[in-house]
Protein backbone atom coordinates (compact mmCIF):
# COMPACT_ATOMS: atom_id res chain seq x y z
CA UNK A 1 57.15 86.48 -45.07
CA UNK A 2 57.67 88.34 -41.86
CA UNK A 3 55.48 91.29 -40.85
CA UNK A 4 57.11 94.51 -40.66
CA UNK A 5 56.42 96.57 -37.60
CA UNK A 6 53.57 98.95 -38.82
CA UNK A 7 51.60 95.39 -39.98
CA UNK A 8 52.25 94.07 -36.36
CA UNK A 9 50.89 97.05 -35.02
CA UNK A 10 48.12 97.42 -37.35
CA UNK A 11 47.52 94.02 -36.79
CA UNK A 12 47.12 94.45 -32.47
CA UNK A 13 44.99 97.54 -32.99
CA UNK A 14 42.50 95.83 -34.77
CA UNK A 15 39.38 94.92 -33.25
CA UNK A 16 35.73 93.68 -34.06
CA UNK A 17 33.71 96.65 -35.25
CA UNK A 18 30.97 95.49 -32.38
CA UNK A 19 33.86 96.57 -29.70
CA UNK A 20 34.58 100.07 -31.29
CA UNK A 21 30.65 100.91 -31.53
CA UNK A 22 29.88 99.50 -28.45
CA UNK A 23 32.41 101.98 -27.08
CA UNK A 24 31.89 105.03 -28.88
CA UNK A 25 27.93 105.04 -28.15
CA UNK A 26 28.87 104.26 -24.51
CA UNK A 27 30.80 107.75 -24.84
CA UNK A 28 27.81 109.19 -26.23
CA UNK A 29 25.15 108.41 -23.60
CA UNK A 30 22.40 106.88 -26.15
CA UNK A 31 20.91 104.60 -23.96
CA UNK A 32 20.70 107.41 -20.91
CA UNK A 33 19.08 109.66 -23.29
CA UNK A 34 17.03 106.72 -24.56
CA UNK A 35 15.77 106.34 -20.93
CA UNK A 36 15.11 110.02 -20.57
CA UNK A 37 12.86 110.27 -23.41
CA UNK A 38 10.66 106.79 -22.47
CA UNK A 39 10.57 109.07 -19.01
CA UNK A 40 9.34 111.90 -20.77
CA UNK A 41 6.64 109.70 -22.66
CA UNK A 42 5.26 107.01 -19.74
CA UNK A 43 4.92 110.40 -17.18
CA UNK A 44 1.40 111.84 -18.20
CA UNK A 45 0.44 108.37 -18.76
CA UNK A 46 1.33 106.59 -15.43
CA UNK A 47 1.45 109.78 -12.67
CA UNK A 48 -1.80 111.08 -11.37
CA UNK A 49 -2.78 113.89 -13.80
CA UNK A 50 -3.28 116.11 -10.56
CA UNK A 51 0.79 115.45 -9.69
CA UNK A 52 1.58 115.59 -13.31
CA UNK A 53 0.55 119.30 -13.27
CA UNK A 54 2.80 120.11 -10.52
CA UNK A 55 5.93 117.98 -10.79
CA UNK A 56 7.87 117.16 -13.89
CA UNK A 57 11.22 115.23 -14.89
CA UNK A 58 13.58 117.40 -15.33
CA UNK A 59 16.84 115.08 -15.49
CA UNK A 60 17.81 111.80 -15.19
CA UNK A 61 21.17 110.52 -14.18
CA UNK A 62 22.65 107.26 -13.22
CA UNK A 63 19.50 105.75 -12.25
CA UNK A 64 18.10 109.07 -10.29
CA UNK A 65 15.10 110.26 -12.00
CA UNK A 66 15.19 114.18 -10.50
CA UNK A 67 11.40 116.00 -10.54
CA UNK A 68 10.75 119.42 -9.90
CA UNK A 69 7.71 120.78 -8.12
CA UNK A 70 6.27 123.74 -8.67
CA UNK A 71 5.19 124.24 -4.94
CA UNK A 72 6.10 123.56 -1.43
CA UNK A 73 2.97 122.44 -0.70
CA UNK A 74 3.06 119.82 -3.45
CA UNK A 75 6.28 118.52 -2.69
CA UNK A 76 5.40 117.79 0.90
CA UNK A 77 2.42 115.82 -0.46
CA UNK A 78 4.51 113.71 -3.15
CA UNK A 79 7.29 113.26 -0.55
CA UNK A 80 5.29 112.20 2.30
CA UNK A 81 2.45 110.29 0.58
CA UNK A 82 3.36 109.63 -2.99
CA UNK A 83 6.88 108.72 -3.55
CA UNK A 84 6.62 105.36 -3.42
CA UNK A 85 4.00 105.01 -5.37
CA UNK A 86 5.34 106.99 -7.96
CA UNK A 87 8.50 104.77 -8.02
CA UNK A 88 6.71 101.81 -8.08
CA UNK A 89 4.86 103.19 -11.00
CA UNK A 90 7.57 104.62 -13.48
CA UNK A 91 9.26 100.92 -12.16
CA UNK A 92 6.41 99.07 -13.57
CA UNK A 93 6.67 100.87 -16.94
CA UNK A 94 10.07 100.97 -17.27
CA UNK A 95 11.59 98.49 -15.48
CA UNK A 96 12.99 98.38 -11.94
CA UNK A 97 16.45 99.00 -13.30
CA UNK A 98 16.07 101.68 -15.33
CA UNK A 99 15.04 104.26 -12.73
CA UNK A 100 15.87 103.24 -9.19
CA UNK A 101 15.63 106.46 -6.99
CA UNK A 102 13.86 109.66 -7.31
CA UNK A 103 14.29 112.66 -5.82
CA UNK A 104 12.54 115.91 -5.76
CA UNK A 105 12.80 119.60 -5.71
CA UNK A 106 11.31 122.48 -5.19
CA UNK A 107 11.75 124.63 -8.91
C-alpha cells in the first residue's frame, strides 16, 4: 500500500531523538553555562587569593573569559605581570579549549 502524502511527510520529518536534543540544548547554551559555573568554582582555587580579591569573572562568551577589577592599579598589575599566568592556570584546570582568551576591565 502506497503512503499518502501526510505519511511521506511524516515520514521525512522524522529524525533520531539524539539529533533533536542535540539541537535544542545547543539553542539553550548548557554547555556555555556549564563552563561558566566550573569558572566560577576553579577561580578561588587556582588565582592568587590576593588577585582573587580584586578581579572576578563576570562573563564568559565564546571562549573569552571577561574579569572585572576593582582598581586601576590592579588591573595594570594583572595585565602587565599576570595574564599569562592566569590563562595558563584556568587552562590547566579547565582545559586549553574551554577558555582561550581573557580580557579585563576596570568595574
Amino acid at each position: 500500500m502506497p503512503f499518502s502524502a501526510t505519511e511521506k511527510a511524516w515520514k521525512d520529518a522524522s529524525k533520531p531523538v539524539a539529533d533533536i536534543l542535540t539541537g535544542v540544548l545547543g539553542k539553550m547554551r548548557l554547555e556555555q553555562r556549564l563552563d561558566e559555573s566550573r569558572i566560577q568554582q576553579v577561580w578561588p582555587q587556582v588565582i592568587d587569593p590576593t588577585v582573587a580579591a580584586h578581579a572576578n569573572p563576570s562573563n564568559f562568551a565564546q571562549g573569552t573569559l571577561f574579569v572585572t577589577v576593582d582598581s586601576n592599579v590592579w588591573l595594570d598589575e594583572i595585565v602587565r605581570y599576570r595574564r599569562h599566568e592566569i590563562l595558563e592556570r584556568l587552562q590547566t584546570a579547565l582545559g586549553k579549549t574551554v577558555v582561550q582568551r581573557i580580557s579585563f576591565r576596570l568595574g
